[in-house]
C-alpha atoms as a PDB file:
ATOM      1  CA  UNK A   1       6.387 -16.282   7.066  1.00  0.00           C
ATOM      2  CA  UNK A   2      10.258 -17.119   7.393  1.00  0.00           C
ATOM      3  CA  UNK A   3      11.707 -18.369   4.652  1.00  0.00           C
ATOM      4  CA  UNK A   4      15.555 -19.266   5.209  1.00  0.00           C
ATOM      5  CA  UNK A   5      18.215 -19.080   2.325  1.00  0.00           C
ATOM      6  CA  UNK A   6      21.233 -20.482   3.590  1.00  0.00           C
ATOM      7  CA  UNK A   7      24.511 -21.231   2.043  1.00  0.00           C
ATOM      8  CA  UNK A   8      26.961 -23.056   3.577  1.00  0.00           C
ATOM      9  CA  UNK A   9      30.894 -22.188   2.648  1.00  0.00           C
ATOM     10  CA  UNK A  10      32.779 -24.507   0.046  1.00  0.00           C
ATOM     11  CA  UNK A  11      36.529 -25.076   0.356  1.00  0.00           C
ATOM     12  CA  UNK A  12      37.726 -23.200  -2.480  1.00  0.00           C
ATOM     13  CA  UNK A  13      35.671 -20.148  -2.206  1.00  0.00           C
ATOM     14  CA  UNK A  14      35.772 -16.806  -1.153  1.00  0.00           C
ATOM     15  CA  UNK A  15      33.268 -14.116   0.318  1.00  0.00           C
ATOM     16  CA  UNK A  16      32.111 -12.365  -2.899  1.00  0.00           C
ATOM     17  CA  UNK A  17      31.188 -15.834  -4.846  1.00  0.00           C
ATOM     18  CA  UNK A  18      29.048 -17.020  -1.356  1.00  0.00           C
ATOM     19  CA  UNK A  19      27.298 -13.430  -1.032  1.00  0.00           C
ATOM     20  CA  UNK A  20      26.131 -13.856  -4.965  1.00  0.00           C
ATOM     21  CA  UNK A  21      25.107 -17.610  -3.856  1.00  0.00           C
ATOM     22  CA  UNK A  22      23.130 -16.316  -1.465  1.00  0.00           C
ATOM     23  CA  UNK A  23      21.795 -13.563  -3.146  1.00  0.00           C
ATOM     24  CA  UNK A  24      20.648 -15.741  -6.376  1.00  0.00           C
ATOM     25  CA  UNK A  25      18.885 -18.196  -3.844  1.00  0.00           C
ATOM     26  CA  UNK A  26      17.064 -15.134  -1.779  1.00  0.00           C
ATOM     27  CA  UNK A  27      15.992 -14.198  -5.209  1.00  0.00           C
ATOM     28  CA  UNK A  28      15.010 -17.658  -6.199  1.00  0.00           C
ATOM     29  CA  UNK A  29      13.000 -18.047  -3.170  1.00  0.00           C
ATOM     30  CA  UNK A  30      10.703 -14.635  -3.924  1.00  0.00           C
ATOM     31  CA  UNK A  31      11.548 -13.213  -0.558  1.00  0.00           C
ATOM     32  CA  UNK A  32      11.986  -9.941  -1.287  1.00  0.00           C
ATOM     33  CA  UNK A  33       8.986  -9.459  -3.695  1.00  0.00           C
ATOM     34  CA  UNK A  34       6.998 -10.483  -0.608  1.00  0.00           C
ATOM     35  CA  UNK A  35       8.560  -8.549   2.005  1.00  0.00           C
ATOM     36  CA  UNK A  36       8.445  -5.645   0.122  1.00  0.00           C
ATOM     37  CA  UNK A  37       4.728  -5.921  -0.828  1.00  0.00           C
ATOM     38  CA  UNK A  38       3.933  -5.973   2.901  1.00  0.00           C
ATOM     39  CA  UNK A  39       5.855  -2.867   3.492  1.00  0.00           C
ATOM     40  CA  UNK A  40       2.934  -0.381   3.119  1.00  0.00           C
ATOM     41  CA  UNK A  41       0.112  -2.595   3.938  1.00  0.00           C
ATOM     42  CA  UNK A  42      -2.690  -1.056   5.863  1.00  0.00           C
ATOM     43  CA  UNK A  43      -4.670  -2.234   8.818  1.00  0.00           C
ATOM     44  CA  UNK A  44      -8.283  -2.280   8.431  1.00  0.00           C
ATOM     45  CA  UNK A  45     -10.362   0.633   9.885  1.00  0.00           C
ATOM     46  CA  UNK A  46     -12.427  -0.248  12.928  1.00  0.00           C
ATOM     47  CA  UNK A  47     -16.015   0.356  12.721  1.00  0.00           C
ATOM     48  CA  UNK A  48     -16.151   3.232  14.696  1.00  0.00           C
ATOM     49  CA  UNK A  49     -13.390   4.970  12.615  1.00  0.00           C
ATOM     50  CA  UNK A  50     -15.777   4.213   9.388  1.00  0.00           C
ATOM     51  CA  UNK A  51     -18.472   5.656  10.641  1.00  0.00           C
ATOM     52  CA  UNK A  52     -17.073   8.824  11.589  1.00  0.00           C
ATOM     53  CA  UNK A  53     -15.365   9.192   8.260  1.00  0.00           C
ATOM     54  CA  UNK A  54     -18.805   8.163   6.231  1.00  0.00           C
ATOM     55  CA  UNK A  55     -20.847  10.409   8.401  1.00  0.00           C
ATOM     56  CA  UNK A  56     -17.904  13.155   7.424  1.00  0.00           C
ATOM     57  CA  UNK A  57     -18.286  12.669   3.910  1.00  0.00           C
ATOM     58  CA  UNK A  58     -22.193  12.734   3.979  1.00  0.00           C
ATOM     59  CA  UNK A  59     -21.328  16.410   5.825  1.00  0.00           C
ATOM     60  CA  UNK A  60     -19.556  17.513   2.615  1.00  0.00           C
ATOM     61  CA  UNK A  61     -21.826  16.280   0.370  1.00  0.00           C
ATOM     62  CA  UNK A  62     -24.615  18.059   2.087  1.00  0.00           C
ATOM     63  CA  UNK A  63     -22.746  21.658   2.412  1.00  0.00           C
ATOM     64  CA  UNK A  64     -21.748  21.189  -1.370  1.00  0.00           C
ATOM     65  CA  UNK A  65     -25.406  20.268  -2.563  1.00  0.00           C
ATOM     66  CA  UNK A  66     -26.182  23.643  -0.413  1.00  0.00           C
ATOM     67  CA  UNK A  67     -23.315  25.769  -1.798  1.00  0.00           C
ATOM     68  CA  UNK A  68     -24.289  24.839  -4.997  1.00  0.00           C
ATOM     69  CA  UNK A  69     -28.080  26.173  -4.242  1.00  0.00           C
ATOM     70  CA  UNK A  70     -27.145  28.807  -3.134  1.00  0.00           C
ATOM     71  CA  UNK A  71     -25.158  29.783  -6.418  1.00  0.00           C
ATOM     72  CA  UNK A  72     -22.067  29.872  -4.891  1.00  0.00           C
ATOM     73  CA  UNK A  73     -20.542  27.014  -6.436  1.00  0.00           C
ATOM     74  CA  UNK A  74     -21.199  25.359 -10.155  1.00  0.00           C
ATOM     75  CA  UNK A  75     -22.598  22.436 -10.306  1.00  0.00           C
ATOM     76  CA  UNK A  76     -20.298  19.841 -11.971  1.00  0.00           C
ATOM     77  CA  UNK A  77     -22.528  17.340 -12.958  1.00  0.00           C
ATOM     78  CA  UNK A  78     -24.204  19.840 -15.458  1.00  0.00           C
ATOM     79  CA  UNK A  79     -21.173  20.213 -18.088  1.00  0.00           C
ATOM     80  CA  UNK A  80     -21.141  23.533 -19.633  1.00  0.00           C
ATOM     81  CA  UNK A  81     -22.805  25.333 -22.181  1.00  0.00           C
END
């Protein structure tokens, strides 16, 4: 992904007016937008790392399920009375 924006000097023109040339034309081009929506991507998990964190959450499921058999926690699924 490289886009280029480039402005080329006229004659009669100064710094400011070719930095707002170029600034209109990155923002023409949707460069930012882009770059900036890759800034927090993520990578995918591997396998191994998906397993470990399923077979984590299965865990927690299981303790809760036997917390909440034992009375020591409420079950939320219930609603109250």
């Amino acid at each position: 992904m490289s886009i280029n924006a480039e402005v080329v000097k006229n004659n009669n023109e100064n710094n400011l007016a070719i930095l707002r040339r170029f600034t209109k034309r990155v923002q023409g081009a949707g460069v930012l937008p882009r770059v900036r929506s890759l800034r927090y991507a993520t990578r995918k998990l591997s396998p191994y790392v998906k397993q470990k964190k399923t077979l984590k959450a299965i865990a927690k499921r299981e303790h809760v399920q036997e917390q909440i058999k034992l009375g020591k926690l409420v079950d939320a699924s219930r609603g109250r009375k």
